[in-house]
N, C-alpha and C. Protein backbone atom coordinates (compact mmCIF):
# COMPACT_ATOMS: atom_id res chain seq x y z
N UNK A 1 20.95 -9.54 -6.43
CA UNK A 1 20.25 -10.58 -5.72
C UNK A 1 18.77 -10.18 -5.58
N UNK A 2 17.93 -11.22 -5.95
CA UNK A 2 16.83 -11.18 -5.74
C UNK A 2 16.02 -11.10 -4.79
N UNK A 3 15.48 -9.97 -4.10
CA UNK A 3 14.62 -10.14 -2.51
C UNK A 3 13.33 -11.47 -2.68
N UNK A 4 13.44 -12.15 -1.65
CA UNK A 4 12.50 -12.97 -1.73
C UNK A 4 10.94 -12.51 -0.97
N UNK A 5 9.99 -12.84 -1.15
CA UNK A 5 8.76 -12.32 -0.62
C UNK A 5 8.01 -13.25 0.49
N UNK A 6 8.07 -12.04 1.32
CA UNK A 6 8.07 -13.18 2.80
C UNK A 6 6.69 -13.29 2.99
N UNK A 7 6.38 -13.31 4.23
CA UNK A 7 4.74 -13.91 4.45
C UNK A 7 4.23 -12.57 4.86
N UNK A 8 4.92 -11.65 5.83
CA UNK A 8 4.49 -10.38 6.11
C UNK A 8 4.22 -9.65 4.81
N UNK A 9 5.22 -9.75 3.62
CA UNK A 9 4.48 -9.05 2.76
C UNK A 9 3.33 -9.55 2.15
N UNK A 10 3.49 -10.80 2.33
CA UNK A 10 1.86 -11.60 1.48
C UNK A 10 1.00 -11.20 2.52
N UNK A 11 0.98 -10.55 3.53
CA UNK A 11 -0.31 -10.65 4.65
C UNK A 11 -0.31 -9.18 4.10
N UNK A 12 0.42 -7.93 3.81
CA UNK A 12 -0.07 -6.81 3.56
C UNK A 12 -0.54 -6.85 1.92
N UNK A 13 -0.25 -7.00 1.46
CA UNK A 13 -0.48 -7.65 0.24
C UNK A 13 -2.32 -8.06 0.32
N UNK A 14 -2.60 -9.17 1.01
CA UNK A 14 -3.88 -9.61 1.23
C UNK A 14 -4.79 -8.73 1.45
N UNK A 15 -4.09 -7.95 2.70
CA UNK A 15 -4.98 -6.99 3.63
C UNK A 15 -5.10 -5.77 2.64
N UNK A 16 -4.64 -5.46 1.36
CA UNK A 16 -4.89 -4.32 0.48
C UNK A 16 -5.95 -4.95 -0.31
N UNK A 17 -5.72 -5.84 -1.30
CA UNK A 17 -6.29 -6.95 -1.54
C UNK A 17 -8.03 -7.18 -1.22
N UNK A 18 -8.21 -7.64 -0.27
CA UNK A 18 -9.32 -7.87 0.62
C UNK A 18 -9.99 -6.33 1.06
N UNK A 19 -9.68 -5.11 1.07
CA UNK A 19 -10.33 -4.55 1.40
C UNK A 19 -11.06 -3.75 0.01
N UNK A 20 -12.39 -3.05 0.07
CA UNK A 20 -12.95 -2.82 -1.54
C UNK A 20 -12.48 -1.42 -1.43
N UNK A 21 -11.99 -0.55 -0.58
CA UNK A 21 -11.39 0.71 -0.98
C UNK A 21 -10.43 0.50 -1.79
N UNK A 22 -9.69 -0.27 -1.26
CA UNK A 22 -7.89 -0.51 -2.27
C UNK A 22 -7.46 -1.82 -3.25
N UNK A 23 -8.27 -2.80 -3.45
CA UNK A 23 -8.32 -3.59 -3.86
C UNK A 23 -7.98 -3.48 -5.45
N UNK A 24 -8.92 -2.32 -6.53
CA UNK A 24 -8.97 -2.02 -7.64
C UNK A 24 -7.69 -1.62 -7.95
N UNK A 25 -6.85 -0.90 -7.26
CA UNK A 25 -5.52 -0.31 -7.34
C UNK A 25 -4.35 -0.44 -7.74
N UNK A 26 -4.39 -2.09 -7.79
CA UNK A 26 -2.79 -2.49 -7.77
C UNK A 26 -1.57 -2.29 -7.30
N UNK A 27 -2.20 -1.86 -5.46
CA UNK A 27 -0.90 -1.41 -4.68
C UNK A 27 0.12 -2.51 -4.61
N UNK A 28 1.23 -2.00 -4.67
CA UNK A 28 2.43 -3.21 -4.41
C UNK A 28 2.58 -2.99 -2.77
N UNK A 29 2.73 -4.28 -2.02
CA UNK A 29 3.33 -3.78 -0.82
C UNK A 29 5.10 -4.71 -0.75
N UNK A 30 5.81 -3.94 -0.52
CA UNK A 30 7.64 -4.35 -0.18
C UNK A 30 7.73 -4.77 1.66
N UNK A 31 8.26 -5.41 1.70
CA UNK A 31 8.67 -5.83 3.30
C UNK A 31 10.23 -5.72 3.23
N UNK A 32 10.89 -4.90 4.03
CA UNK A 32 12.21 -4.98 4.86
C UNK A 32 11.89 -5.13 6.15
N UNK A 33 12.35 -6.69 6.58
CA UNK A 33 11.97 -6.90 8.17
C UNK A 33 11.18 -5.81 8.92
N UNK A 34 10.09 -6.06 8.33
CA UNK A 34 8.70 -5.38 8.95
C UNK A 34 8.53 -3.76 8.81
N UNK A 35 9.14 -3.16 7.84
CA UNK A 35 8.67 -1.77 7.32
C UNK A 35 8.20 -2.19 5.91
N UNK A 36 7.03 -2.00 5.73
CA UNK A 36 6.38 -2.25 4.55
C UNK A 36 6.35 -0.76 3.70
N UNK A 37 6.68 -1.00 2.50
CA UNK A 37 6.74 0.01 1.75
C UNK A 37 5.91 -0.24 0.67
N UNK A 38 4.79 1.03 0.51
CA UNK A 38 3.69 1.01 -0.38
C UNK A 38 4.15 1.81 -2.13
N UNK A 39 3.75 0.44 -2.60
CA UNK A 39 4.14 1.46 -4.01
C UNK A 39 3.04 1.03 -5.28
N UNK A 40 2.82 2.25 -5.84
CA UNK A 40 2.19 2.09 -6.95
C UNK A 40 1.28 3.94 -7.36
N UNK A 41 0.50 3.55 -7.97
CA UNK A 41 -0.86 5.09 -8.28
C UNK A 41 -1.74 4.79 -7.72
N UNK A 42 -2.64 5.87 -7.01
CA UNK A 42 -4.16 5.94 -6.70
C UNK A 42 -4.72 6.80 -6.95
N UNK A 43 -5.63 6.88 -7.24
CA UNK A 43 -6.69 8.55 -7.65
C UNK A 43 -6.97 8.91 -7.03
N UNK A 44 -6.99 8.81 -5.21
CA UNK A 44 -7.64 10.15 -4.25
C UNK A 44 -5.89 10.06 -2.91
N UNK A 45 -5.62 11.02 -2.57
CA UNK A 45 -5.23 11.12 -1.25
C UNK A 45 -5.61 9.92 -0.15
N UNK A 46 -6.97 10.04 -0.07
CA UNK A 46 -7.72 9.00 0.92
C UNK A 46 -7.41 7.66 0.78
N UNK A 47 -7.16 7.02 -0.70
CA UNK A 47 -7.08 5.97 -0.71
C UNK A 47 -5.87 5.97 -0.04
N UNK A 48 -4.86 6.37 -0.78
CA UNK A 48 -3.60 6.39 -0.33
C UNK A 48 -3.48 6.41 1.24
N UNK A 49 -4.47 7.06 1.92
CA UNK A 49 -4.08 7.18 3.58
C UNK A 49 -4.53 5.77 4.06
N UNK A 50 -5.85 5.26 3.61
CA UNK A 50 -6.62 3.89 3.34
C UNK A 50 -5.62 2.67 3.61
N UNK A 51 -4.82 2.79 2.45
CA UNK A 51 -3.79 1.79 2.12
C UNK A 51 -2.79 1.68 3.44
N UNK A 52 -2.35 2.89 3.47
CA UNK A 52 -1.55 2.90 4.44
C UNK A 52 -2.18 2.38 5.95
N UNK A 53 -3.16 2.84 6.19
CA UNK A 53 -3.76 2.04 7.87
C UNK A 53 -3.86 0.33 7.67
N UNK A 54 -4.42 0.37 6.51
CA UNK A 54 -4.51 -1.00 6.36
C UNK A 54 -3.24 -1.87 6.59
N UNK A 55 -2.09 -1.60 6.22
CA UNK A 55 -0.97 -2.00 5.98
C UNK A 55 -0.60 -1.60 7.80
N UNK A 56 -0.76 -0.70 8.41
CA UNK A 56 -0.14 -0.57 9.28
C UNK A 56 -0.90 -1.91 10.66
N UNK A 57 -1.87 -1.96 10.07
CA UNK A 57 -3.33 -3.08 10.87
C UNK A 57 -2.54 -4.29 10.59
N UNK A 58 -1.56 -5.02 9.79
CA UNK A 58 -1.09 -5.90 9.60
C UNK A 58 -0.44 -6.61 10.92
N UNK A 59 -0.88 -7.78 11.50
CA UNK A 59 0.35 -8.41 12.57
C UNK A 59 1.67 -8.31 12.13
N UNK A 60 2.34 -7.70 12.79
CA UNK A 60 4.12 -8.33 12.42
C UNK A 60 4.52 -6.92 11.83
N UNK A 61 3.82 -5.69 10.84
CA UNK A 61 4.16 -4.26 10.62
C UNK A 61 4.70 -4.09 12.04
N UNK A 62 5.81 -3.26 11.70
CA UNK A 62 6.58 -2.34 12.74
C UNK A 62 6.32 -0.99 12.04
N UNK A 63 6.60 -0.37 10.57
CA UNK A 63 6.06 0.82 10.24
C UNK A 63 5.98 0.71 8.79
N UNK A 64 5.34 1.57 8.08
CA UNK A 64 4.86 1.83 6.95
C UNK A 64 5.52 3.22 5.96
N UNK A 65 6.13 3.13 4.79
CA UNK A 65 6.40 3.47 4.32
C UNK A 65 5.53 3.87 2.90
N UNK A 66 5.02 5.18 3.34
CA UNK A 66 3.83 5.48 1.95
C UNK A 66 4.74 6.08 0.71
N UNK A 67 4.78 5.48 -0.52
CA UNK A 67 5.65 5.88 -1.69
C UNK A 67 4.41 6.25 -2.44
N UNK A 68 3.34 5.95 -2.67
CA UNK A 68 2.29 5.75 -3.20
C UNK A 68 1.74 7.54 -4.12
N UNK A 69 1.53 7.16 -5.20
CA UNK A 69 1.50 8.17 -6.29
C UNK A 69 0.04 8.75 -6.04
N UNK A 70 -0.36 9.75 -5.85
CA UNK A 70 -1.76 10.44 -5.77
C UNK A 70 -1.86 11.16 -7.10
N UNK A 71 -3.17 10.21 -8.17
CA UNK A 71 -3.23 10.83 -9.27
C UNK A 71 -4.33 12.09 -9.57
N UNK A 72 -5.28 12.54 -8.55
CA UNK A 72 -5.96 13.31 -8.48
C UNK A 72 -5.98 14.35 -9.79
N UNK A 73 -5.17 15.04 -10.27
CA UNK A 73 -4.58 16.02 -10.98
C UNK A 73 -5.05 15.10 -12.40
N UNK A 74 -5.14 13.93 -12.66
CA UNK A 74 -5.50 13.20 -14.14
C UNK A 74 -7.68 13.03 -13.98
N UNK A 75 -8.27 13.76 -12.82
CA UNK A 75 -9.28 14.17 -12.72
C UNK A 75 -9.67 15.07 -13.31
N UNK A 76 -8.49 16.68 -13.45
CA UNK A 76 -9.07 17.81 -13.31
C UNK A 76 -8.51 18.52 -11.39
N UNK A 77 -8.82 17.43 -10.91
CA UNK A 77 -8.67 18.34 -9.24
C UNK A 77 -7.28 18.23 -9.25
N UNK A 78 -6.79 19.33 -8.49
CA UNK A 78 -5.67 19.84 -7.76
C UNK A 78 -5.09 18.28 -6.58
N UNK A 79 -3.65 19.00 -6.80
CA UNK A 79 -3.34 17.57 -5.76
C UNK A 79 -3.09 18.88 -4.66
């Protein structure tokens, strides 16, 4: 069965979206009755922490689930 995509995830979704730190990224955000789960790659730690406040700033988040890939190491730098 197919999860359907509710409005909380379209509002974290937006709120990644809309901001110019995380926007370039292509974070996915998942909603289970209000734990949003972040998934996808980013190239710094920071973004990744970024993403996550943002998502947690959402009306209607209860908590945040960071899955989110830190590619740092495809720089040269150490993760």
């Amino acid at each position: 069965m197919e999860k359907t995509i509710t409005d909380l995830q379209l509002a974290a979704q937006k709120a990644l979206l809309d901001d110019s730190r995380t926007k370039e990224h292509g974070i996915e955000a998942l909603d289970d009755n209000g734990v949003i789960t972040l998934k996808g790659g980013v190239p710094t730690r920071d973004v990744s922490e970024t993403a996550e406040k943002i998502a947690e700033g959402v009306f209607g988040v209860t908590s945040v689930i960071n899955s989110l890939e830190v590619r740092e190491s495809e720089q040269g730098n150490l993760v």
